[in-house]
C-alpha atoms as a PDB file:
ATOM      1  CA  UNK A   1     -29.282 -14.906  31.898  1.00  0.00           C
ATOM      2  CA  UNK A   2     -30.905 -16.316  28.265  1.00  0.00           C
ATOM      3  CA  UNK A   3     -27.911 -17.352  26.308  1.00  0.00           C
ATOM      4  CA  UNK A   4     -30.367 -16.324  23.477  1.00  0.00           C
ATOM      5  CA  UNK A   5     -30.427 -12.580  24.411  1.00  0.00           C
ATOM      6  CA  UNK A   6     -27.874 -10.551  23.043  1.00  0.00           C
ATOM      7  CA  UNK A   7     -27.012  -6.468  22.540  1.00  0.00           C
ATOM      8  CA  UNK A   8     -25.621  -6.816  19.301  1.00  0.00           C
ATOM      9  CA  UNK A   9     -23.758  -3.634  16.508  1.00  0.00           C
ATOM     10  CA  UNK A  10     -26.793  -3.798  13.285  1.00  0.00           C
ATOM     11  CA  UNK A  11     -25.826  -3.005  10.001  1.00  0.00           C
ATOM     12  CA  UNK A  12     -28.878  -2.562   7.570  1.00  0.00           C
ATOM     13  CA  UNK A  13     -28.562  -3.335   4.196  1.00  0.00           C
ATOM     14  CA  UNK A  14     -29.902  -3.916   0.727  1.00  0.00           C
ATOM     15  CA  UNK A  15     -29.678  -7.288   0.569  1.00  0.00           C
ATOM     16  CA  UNK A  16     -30.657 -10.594   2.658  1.00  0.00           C
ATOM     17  CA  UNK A  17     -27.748 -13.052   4.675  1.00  0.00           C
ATOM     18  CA  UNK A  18     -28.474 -16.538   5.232  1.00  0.00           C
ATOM     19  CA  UNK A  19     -27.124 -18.920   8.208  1.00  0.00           C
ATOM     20  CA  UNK A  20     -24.332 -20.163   6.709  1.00  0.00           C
ATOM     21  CA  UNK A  21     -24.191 -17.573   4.061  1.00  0.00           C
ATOM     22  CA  UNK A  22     -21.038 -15.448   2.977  1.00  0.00           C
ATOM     23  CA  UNK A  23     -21.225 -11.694   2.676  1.00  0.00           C
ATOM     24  CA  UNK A  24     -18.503  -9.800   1.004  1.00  0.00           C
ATOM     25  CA  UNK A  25     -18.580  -5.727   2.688  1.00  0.00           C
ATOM     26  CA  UNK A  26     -16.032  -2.811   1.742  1.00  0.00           C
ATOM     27  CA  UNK A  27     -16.044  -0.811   4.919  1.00  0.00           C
ATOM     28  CA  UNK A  28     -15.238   3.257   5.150  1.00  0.00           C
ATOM     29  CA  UNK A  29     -18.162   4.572   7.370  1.00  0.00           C
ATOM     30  CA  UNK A  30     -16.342   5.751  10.380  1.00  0.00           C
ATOM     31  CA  UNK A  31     -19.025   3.894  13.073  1.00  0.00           C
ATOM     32  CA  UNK A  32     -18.644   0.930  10.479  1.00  0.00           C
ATOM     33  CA  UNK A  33     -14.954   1.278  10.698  1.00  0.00           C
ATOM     34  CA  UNK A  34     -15.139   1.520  14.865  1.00  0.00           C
ATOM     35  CA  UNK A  35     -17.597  -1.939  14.524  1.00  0.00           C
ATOM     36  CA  UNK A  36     -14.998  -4.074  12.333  1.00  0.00           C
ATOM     37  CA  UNK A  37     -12.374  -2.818  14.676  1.00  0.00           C
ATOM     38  CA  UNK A  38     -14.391  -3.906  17.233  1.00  0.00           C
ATOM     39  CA  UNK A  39     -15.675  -6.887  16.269  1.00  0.00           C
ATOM     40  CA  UNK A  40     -12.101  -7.810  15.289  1.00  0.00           C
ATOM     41  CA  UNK A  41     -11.088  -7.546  18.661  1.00  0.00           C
ATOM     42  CA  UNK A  42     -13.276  -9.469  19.954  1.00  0.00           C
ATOM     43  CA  UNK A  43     -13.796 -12.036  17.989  1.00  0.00           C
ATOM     44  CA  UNK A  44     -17.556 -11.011  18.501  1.00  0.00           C
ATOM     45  CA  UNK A  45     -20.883 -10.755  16.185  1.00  0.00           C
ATOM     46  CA  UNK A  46     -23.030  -8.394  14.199  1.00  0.00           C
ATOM     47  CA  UNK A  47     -26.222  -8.381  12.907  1.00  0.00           C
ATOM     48  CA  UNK A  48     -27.435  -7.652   8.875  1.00  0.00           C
ATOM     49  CA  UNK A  49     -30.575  -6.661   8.474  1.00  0.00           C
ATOM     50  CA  UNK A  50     -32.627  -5.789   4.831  1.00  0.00           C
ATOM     51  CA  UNK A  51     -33.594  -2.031   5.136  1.00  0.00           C
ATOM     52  CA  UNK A  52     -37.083  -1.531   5.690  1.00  0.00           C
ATOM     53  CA  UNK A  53     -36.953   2.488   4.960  1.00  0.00           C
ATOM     54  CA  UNK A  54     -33.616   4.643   4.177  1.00  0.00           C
ATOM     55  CA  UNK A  55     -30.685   3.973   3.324  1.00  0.00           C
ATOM     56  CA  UNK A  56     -27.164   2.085   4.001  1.00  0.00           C
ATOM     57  CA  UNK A  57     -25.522   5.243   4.087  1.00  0.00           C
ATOM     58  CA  UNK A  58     -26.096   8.096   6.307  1.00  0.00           C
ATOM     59  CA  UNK A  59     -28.585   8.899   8.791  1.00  0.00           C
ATOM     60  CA  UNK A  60     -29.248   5.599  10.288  1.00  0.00           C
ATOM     61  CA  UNK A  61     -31.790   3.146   8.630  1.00  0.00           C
ATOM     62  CA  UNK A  62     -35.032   1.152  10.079  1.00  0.00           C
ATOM     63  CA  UNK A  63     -34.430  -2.220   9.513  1.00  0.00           C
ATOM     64  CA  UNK A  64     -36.781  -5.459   9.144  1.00  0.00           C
ATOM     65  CA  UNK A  65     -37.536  -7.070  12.074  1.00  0.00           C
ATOM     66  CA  UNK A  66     -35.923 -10.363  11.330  1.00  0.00           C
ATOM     67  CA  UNK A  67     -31.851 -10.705  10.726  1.00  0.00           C
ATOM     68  CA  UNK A  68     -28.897 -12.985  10.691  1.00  0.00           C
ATOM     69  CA  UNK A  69     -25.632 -12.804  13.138  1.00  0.00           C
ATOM     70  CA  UNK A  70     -22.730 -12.597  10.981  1.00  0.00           C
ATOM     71  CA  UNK A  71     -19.436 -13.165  12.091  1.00  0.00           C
ATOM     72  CA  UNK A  72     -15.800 -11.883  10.388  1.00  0.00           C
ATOM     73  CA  UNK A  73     -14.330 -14.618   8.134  1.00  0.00           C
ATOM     74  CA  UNK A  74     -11.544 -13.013   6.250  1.00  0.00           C
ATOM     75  CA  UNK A  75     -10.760  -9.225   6.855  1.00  0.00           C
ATOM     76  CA  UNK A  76      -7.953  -7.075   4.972  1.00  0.00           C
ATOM     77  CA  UNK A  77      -6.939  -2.966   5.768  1.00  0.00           C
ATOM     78  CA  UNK A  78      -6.971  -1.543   2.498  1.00  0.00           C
ATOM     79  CA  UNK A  79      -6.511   1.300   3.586  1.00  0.00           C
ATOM     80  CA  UNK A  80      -6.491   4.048   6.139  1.00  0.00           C
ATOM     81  CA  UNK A  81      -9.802   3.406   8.064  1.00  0.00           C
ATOM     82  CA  UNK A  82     -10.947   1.292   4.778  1.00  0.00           C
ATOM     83  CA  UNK A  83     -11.391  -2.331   5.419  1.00  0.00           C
ATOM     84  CA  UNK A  84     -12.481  -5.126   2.545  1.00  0.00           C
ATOM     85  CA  UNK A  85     -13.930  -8.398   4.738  1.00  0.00           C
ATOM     86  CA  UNK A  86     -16.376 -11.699   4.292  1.00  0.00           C
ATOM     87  CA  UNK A  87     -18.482 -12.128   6.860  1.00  0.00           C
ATOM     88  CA  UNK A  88     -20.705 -15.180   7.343  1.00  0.00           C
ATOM     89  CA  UNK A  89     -24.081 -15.847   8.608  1.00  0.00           C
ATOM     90  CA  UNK A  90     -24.281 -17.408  11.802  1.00  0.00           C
ATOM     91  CA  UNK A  91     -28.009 -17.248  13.196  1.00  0.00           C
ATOM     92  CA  UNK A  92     -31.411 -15.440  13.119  1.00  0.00           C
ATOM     93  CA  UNK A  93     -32.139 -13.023  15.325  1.00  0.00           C
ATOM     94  CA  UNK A  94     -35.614 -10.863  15.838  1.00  0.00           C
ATOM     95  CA  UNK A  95     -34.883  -7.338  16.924  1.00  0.00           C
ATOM     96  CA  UNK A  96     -36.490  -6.545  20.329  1.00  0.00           C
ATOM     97  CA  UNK A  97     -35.465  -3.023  20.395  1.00  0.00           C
ATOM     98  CA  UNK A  98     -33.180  -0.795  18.698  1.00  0.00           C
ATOM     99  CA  UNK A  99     -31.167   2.528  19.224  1.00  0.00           C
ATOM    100  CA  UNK A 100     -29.114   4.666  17.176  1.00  0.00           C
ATOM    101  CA  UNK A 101     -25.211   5.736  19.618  1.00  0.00           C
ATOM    102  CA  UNK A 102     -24.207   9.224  18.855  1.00  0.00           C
ATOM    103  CA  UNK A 103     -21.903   8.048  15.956  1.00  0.00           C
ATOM    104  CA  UNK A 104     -24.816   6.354  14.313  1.00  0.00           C
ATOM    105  CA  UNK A 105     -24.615   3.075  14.684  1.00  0.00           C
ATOM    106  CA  UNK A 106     -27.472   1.073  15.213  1.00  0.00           C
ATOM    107  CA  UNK A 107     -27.870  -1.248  17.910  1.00  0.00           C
ATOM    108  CA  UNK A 108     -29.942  -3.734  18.944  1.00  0.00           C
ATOM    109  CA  UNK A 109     -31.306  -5.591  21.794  1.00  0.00           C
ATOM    110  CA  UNK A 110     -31.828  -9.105  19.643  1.00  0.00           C
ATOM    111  CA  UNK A 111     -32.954 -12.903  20.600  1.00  0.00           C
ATOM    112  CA  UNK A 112     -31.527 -15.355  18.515  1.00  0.00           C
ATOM    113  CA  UNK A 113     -33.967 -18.150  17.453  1.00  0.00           C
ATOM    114  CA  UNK A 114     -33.171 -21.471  18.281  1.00  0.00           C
ATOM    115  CA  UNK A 115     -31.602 -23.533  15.565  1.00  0.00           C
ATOM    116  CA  UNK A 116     -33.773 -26.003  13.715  1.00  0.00           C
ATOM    117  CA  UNK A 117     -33.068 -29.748  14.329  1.00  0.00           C
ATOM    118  CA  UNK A 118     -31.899 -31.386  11.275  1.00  0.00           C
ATOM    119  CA  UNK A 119     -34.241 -32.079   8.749  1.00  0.00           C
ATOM    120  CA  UNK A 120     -33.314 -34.714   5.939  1.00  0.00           C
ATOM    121  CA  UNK A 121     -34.056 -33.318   2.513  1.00  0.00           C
ATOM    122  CA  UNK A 122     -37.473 -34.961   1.277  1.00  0.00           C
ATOM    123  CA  UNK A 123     -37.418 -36.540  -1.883  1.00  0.00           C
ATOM    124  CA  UNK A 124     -39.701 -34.388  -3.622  1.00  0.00           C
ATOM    125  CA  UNK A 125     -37.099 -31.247  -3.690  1.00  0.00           C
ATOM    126  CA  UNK A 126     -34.170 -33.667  -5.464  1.00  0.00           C
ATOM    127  CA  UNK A 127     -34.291 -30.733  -7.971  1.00  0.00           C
ATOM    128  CA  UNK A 128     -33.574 -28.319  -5.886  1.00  0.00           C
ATOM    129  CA  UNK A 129     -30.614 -30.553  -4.718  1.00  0.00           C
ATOM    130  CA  UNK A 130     -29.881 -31.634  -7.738  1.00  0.00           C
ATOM    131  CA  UNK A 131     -29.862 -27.446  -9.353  1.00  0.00           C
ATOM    132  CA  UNK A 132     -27.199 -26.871  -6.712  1.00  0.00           C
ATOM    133  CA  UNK A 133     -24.913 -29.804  -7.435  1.00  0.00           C
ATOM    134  CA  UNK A 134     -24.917 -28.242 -11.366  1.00  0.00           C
ATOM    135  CA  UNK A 135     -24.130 -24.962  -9.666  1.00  0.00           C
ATOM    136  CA  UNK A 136     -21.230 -26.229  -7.338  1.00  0.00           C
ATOM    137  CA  UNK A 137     -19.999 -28.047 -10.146  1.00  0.00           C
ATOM    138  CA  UNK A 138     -19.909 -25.113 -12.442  1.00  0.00           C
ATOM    139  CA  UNK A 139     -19.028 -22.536 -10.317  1.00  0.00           C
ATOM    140  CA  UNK A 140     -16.619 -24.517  -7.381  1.00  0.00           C
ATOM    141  CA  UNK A 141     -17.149 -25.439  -4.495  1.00  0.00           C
ATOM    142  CA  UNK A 142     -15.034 -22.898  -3.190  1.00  0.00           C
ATOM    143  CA  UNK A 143     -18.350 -20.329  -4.039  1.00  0.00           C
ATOM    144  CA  UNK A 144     -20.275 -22.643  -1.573  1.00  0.00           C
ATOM    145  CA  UNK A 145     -20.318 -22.809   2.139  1.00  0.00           C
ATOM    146  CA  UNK A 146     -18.471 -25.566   3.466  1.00  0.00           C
ATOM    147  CA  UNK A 147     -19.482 -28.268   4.837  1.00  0.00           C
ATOM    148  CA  UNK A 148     -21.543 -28.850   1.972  1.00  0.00           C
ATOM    149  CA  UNK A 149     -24.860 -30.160   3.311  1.00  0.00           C
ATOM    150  CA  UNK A 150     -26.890 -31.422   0.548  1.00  0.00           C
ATOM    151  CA  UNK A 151     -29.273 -33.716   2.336  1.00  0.00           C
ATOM    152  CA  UNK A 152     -29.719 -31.094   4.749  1.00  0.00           C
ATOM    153  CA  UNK A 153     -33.248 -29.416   3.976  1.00  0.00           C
ATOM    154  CA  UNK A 154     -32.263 -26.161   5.352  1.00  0.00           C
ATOM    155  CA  UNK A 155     -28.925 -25.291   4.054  1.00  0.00           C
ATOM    156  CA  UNK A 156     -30.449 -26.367   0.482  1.00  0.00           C
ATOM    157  CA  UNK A 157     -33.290 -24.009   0.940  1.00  0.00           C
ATOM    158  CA  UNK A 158     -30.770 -21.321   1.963  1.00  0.00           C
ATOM    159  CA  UNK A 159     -28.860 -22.079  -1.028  1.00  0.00           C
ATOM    160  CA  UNK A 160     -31.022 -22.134  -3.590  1.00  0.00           C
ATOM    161  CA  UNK A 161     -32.300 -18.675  -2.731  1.00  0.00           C
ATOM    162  CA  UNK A 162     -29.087 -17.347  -2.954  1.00  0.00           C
ATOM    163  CA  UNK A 163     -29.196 -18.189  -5.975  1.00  0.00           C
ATOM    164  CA  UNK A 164     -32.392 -17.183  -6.994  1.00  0.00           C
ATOM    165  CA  UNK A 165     -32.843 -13.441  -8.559  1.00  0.00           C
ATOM    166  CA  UNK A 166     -35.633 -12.158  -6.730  1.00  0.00           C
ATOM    167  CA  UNK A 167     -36.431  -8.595  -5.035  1.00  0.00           C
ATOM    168  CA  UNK A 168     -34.658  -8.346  -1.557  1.00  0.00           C
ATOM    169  CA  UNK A 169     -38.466  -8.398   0.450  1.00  0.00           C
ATOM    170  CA  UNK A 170     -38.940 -11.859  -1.316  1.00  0.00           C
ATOM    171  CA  UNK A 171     -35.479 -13.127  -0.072  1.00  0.00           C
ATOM    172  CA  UNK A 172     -36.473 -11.709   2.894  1.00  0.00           C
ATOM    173  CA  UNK A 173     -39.704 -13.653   3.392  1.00  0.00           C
ATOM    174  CA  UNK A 174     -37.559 -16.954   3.153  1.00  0.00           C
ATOM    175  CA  UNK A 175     -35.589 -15.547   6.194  1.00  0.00           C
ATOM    176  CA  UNK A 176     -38.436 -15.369   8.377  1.00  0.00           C
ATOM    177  CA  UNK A 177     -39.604 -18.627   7.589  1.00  0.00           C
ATOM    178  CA  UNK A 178     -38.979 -20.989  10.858  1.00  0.00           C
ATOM    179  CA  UNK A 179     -39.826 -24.601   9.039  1.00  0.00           C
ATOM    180  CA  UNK A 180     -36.930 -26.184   6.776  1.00  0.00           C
ATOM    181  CA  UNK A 181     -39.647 -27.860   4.158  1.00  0.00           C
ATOM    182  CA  UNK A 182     -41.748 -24.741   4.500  1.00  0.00           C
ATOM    183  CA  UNK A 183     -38.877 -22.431   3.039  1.00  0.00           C
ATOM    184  CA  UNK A 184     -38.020 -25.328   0.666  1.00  0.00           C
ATOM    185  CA  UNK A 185     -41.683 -25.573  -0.709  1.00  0.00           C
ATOM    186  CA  UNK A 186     -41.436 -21.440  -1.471  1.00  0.00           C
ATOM    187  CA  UNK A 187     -38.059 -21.897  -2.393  1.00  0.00           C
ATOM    188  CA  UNK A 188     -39.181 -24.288  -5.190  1.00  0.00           C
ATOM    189  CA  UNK A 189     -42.178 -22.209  -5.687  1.00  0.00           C
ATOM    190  CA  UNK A 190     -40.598 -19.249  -6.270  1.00  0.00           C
ATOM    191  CA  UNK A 191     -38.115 -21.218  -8.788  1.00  0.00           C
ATOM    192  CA  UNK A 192     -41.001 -22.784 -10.844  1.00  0.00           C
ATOM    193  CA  UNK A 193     -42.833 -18.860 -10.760  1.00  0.00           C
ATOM    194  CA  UNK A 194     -39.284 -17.788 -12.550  1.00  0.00           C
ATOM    195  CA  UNK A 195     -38.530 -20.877 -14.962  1.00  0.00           C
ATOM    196  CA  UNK A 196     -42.293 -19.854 -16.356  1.00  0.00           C
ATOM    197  CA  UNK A 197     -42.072 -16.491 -16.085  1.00  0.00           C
ATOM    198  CA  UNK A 198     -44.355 -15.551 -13.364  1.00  0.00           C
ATOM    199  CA  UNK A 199     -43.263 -12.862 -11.077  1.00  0.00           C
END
């Protein structure tokens, strides 16, 4: 069986998750409920996807082709059937096929990509390196995924968009990216567009 082949719970949303990035989610959609529950059982994945068309609540959305795993960090019951967790980004996934159960939930026959090798952070994106120390510094580390990995072209490139306040289809487009100093160059291309006021 390919280890990279998985039948996975989705949850489309509005925004974009990174490997490595946190998600904070307040739960109360009963087949969002039964998926935490699940998922907390299990110790076992789900998948965030940016919504393509619709909406994150109600009839169930179409999502982008392209998503991250995410995996239950922290979780606490606020209340009956209410749940506030962090989730983080584990991998990306493309979405071979997908299927709504009878409670709505969307689910999806994924493959995960394969993780890139390490690539060392090339000299020309110290700013970009350099912008997130400021930001770690101002904000804590505590805001950052740990291990920190600043030499580490993609977890920079990841970063920085986080950062970045662009539309979700442009954070998007970073996701789908499969070369570390290919998302770096539009990561720092999309940076220069907004410190001149380009769009």
């Amino acid at each position: 069986m390919d280890d990279s082949a998985l039948t996975i719970p989705l949850f489309p949303l509005g925004t974009v998750l990174y490997p490595g990035g946190v998600l904070p989610l307040r739960i109360f959609e009963p087949r969002y409920v039964a998926m935490v529950r699940d998922c907390l059982a299990h110790d076992s994945l789900f998948g965030v996807c940016l919504i393509r068309a619709g909406f994150e609540a109600g009839k169930p959305a179409i999502p982008h082709g392209i998503g991250c795993t995410a995996r239950i960090a922290r979780c606490e019951e606020t209340g009956p059937n209410r749940f506030s967790l962090v989730a983080r980004g584990e991998s990306v996934f493309r979405i071979d096929r997908h299927w709504a159960r009878d409670d709505g939930l969307l689910m999806g026959a994924v493959t995960l990509a394969d993780p890139p090798d390490p690539t060392p952070l090339p000299e020309r994106f110290r700013g970009l390196r350099e912008l997130l120390e400021r930001a770690i510094a101002e904000h804590g580390a505590e805001r950052f995924p740990s291990p920190t990995r600043l030499d580490d072209a993609a977890w920079v490139a990841f970063r920085v968009a986080e950062l970045l306040p662009v539309p979700p289809e442009r954070r998007q487009r970073f996701l789908t990216c499969d070369d570390p100093i290919a998302r770096l160059a539009d990561v720092a291309e999309t940076l220069a567009e907004l410190r001149s006021g380009g769009s």
